[in-house]
PDB file of N, CA and C in Angstrom:
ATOM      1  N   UNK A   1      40.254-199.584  56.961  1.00  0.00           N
ATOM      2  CA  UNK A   1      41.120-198.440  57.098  1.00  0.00           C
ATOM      3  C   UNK A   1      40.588-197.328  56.198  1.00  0.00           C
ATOM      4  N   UNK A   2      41.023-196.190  56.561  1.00  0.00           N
ATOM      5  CA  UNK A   2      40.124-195.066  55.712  1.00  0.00           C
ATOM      6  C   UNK A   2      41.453-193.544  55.654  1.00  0.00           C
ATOM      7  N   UNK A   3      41.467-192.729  55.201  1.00  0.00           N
ATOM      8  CA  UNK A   3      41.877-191.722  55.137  1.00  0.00           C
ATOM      9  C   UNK A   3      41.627-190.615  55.618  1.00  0.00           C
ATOM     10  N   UNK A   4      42.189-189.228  56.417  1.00  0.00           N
ATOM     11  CA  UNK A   4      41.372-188.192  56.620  1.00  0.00           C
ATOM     12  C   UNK A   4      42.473-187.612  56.320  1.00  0.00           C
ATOM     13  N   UNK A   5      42.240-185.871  56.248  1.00  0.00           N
ATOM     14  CA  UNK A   5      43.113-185.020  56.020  1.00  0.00           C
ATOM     15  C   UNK A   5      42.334-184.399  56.835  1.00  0.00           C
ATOM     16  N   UNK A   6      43.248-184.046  58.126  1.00  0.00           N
ATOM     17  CA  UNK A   6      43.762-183.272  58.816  1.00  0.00           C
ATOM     18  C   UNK A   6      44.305-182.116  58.767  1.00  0.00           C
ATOM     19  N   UNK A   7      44.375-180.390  58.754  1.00  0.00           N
ATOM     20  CA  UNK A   7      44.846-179.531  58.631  1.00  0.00           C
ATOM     21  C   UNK A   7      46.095-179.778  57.390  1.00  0.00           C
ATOM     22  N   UNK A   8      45.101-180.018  56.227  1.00  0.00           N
ATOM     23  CA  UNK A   8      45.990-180.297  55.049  1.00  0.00           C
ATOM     24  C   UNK A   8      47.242-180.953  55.081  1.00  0.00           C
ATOM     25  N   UNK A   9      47.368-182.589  56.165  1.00  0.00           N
ATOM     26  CA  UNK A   9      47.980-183.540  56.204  1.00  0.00           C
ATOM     27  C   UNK A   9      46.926-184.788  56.265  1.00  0.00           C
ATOM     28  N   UNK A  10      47.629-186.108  55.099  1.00  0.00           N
ATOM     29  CA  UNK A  10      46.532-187.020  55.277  1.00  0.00           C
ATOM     30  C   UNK A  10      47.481-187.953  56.587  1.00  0.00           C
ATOM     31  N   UNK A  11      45.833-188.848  57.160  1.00  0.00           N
ATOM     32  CA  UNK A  11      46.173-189.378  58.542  1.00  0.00           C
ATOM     33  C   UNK A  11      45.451-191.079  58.063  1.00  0.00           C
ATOM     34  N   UNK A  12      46.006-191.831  58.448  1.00  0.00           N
ATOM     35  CA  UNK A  12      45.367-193.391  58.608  1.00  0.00           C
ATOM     36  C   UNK A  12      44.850-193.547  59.722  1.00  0.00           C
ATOM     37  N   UNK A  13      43.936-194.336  59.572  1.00  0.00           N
ATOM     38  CA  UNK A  13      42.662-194.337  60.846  1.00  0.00           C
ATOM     39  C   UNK A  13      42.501-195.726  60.628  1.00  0.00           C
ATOM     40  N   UNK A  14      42.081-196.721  61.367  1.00  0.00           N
ATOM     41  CA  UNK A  14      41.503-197.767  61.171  1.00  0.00           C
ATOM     42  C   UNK A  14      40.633-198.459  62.495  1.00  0.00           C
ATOM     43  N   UNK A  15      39.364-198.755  62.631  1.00  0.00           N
ATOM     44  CA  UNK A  15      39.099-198.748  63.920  1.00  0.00           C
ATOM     45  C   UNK A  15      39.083-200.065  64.065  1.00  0.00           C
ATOM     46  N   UNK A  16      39.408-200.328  65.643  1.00  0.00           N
ATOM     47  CA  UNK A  16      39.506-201.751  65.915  1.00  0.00           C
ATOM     48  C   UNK A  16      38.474-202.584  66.147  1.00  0.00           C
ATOM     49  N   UNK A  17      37.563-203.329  66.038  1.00  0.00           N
ATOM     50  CA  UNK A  17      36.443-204.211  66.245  1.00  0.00           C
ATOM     51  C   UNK A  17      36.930-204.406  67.658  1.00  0.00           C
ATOM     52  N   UNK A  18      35.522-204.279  68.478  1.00  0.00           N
ATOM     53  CA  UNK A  18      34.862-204.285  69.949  1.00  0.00           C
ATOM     54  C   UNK A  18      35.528-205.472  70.335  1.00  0.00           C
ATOM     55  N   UNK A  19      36.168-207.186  69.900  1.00  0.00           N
ATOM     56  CA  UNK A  19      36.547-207.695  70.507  1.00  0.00           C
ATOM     57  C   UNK A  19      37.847-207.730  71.045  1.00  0.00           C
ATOM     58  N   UNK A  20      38.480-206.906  70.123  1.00  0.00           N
ATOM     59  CA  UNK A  20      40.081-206.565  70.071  1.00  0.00           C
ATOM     60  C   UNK A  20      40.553-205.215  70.957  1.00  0.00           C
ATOM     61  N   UNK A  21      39.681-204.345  71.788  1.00  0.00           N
ATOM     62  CA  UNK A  21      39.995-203.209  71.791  1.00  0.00           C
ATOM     63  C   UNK A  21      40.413-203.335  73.110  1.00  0.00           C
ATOM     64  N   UNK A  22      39.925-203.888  74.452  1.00  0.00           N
ATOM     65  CA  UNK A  22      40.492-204.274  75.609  1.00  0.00           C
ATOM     66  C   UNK A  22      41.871-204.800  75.579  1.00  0.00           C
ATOM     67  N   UNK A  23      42.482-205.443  74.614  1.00  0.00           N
ATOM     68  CA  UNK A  23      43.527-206.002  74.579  1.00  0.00           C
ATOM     69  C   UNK A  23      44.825-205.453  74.253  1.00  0.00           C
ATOM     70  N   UNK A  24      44.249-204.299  72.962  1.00  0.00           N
ATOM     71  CA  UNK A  24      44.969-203.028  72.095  1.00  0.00           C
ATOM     72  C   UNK A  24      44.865-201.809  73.043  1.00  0.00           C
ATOM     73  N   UNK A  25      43.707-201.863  73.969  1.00  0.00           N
ATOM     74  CA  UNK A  25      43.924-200.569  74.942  1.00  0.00           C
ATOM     75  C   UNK A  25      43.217-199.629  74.109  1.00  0.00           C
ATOM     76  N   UNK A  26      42.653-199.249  73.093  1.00  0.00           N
ATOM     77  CA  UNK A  26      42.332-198.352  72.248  1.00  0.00           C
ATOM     78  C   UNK A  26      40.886-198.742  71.349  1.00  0.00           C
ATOM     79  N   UNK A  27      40.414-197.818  70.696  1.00  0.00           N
ATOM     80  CA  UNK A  27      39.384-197.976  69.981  1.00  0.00           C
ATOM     81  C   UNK A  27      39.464-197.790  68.522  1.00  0.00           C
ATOM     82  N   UNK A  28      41.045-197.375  68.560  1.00  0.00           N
ATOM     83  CA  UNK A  28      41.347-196.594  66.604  1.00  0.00           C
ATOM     84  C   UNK A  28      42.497-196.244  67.153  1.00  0.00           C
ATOM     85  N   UNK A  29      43.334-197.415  65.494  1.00  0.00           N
ATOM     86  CA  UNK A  29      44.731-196.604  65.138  1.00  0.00           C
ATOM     87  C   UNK A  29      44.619-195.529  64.746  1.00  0.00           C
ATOM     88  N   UNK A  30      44.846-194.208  64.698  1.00  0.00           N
ATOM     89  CA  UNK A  30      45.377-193.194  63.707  1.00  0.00           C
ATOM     90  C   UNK A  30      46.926-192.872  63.790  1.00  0.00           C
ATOM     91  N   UNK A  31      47.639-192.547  62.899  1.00  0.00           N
ATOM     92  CA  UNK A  31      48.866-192.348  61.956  1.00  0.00           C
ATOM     93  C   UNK A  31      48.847-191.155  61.536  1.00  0.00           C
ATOM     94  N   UNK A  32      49.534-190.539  61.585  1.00  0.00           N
ATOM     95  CA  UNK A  32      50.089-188.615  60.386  1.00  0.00           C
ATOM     96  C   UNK A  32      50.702-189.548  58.945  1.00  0.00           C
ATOM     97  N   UNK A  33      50.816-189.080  57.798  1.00  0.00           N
ATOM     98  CA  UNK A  33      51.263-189.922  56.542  1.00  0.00           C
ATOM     99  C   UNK A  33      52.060-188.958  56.406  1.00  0.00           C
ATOM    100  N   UNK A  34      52.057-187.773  57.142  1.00  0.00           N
ATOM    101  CA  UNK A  34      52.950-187.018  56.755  1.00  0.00           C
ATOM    102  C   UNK A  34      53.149-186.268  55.300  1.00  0.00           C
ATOM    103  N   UNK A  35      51.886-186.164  54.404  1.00  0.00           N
ATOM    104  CA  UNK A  35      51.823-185.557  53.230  1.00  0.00           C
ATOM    105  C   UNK A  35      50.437-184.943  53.145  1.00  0.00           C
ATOM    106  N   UNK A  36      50.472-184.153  52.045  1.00  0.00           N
ATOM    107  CA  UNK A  36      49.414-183.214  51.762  1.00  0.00           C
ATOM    108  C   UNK A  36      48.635-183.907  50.109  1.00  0.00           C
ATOM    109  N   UNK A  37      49.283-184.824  49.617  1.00  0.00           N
ATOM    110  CA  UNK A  37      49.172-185.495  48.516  1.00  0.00           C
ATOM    111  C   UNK A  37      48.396-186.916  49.151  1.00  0.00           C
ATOM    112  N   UNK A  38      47.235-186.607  48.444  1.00  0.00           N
ATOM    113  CA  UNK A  38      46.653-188.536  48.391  1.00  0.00           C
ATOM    114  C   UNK A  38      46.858-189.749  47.678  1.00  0.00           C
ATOM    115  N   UNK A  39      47.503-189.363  46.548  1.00  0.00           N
ATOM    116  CA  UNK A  39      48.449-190.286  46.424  1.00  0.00           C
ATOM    117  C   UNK A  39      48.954-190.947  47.004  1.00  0.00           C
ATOM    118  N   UNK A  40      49.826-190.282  47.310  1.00  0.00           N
ATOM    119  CA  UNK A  40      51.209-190.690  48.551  1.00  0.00           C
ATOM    120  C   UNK A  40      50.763-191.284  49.653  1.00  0.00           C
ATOM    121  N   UNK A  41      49.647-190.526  50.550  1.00  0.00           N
ATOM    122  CA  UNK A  41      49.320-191.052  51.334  1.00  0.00           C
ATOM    123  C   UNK A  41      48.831-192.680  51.415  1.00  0.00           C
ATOM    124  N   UNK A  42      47.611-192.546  49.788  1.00  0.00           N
ATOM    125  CA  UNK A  42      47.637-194.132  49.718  1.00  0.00           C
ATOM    126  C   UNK A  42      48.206-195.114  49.976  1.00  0.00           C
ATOM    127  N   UNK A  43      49.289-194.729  49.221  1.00  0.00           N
ATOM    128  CA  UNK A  43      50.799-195.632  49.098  1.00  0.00           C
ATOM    129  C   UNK A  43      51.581-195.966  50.180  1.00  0.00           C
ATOM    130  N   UNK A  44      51.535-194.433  50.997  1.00  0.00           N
ATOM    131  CA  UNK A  44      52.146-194.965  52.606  1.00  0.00           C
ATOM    132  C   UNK A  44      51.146-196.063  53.553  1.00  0.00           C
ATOM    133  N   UNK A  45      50.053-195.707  53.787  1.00  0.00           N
ATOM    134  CA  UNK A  45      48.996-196.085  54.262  1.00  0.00           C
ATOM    135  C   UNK A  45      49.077-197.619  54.156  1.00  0.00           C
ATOM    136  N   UNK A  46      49.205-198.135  52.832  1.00  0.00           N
ATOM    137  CA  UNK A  46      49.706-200.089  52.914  1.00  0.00           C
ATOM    138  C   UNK A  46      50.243-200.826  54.043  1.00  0.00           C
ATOM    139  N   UNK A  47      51.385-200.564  54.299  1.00  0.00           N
ATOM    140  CA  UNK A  47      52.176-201.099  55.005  1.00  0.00           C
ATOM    141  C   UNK A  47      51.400-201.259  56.755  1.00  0.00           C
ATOM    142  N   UNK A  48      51.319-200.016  56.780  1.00  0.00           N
ATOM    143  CA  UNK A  48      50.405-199.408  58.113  1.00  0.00           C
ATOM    144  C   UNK A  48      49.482-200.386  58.257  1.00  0.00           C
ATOM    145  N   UNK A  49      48.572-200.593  57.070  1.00  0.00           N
ATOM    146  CA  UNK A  49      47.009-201.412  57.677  1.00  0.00           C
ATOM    147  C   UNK A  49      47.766-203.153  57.842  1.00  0.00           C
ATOM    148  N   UNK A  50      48.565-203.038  56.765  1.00  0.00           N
ATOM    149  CA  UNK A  50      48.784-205.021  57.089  1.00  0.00           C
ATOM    150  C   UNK A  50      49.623-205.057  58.743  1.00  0.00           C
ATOM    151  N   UNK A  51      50.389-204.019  59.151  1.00  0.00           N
ATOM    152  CA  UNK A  51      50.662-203.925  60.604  1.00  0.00           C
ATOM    153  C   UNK A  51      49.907-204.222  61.455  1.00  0.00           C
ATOM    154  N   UNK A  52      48.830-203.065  60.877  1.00  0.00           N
ATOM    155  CA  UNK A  52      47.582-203.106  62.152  1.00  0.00           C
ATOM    156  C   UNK A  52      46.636-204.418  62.279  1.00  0.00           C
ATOM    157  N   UNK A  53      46.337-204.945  60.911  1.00  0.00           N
ATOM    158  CA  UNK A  53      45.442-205.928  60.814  1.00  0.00           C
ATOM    159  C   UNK A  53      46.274-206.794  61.610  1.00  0.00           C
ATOM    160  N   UNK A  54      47.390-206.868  61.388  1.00  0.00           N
ATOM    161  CA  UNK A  54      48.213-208.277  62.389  1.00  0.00           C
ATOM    162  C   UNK A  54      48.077-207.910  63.636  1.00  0.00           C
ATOM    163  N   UNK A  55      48.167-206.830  64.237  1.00  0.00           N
ATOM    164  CA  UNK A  55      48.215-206.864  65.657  1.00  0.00           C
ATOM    165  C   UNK A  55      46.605-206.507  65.886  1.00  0.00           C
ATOM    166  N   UNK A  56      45.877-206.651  65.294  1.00  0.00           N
ATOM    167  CA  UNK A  56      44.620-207.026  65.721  1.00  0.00           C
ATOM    168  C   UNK A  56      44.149-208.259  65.863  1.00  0.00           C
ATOM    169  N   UNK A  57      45.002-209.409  64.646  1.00  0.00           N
ATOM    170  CA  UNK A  57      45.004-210.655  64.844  1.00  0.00           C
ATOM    171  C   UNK A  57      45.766-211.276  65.794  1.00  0.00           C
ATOM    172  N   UNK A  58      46.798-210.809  66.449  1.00  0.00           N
ATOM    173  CA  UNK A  58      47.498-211.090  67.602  1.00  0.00           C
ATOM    174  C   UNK A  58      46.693-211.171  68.788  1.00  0.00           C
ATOM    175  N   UNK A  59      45.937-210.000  69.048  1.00  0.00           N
ATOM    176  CA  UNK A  59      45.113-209.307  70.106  1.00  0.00           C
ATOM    177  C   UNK A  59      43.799-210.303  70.050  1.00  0.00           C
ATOM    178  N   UNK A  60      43.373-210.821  69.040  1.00  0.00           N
ATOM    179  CA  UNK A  60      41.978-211.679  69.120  1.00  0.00           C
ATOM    180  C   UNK A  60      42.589-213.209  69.585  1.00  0.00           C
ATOM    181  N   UNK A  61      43.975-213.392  69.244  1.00  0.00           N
ATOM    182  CA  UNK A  61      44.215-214.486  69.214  1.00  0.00           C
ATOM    183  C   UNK A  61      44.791-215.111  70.811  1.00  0.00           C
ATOM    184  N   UNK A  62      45.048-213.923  71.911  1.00  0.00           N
ATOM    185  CA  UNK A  62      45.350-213.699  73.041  1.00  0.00           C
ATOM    186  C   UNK A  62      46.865-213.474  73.370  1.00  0.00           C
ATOM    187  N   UNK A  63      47.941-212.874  72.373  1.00  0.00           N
ATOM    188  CA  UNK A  63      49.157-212.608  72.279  1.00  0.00           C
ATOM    189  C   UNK A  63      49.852-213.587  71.362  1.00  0.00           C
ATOM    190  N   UNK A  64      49.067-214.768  70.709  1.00  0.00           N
ATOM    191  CA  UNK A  64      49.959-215.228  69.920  1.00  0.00           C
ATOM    192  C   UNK A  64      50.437-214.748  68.623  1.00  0.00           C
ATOM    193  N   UNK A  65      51.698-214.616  68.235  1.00  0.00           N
ATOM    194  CA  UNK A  65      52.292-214.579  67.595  1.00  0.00           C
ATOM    195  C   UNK A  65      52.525-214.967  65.968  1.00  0.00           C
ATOM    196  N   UNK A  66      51.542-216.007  65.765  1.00  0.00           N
ATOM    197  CA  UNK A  66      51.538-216.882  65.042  1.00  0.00           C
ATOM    198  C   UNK A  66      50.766-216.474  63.604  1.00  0.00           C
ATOM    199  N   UNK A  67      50.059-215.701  63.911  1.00  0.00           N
ATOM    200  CA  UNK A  67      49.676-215.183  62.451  1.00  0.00           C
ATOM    201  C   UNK A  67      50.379-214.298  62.116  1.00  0.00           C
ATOM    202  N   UNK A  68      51.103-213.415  62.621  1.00  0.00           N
ATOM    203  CA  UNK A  68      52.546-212.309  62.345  1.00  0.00           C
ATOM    204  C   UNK A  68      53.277-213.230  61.340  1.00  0.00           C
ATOM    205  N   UNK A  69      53.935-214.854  62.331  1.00  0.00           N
ATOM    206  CA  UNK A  69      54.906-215.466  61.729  1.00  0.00           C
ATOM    207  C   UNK A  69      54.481-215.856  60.490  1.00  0.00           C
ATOM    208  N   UNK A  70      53.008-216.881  60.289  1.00  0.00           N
ATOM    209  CA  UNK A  70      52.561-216.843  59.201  1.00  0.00           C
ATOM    210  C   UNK A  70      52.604-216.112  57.602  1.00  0.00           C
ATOM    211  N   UNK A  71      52.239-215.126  58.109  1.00  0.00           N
ATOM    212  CA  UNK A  71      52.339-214.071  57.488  1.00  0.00           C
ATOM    213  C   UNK A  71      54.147-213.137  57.096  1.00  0.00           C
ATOM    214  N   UNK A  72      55.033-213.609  57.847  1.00  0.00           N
ATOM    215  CA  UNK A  72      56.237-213.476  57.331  1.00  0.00           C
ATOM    216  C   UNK A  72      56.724-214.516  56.844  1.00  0.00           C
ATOM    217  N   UNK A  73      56.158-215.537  56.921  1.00  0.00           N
ATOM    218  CA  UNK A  73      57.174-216.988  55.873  1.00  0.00           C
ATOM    219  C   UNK A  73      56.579-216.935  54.824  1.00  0.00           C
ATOM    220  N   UNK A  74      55.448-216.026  54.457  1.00  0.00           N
ATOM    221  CA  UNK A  74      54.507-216.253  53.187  1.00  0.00           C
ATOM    222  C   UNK A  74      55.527-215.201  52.116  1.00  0.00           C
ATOM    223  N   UNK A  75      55.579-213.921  52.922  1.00  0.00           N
ATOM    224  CA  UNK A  75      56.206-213.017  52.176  1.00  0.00           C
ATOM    225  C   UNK A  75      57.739-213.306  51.689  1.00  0.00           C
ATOM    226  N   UNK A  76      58.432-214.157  53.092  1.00  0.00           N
ATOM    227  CA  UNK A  76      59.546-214.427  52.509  1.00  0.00           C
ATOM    228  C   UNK A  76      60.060-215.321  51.467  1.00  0.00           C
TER     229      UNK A  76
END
């Protein structure tokens, strides 16, 4: 995942690896963070990539579910 600023707003980008992208329909998340501060943006930006990384692991995995769930009994 990487950062850009956009007309003095930062944006999350993260591109999807070639095996995942038929499945996601796309070639790259991008996101608005909705701030002009990189800071902030950092900070927003977290949440976003562990989203994306899961539904990239969903998408390799052929719709299962299972590393999402994984990944929520860990946190809980």
């Amino acid at each position: 995942m990487y950062l850009e600023l956009r007309r003095r707003v930062w944006h999350a980008l993260h591109d999807i690896p070639a095996d995942a992208q038929d499945a996601l329909g796309r070639p790259r998340f991008c996101v608005s963070l909705k701030t002009g501060d990189r800071r902030t943006a950092e900070r927003r930006a977290v949440p976003i990539e562990a989203k994306w990384r899961g539904a990239i692991e969903v998408a390799r995995k052929g719709g299962s579910k299972d590393a999402l769930e994984g990944d929520a009994a860990f946190w809980r």
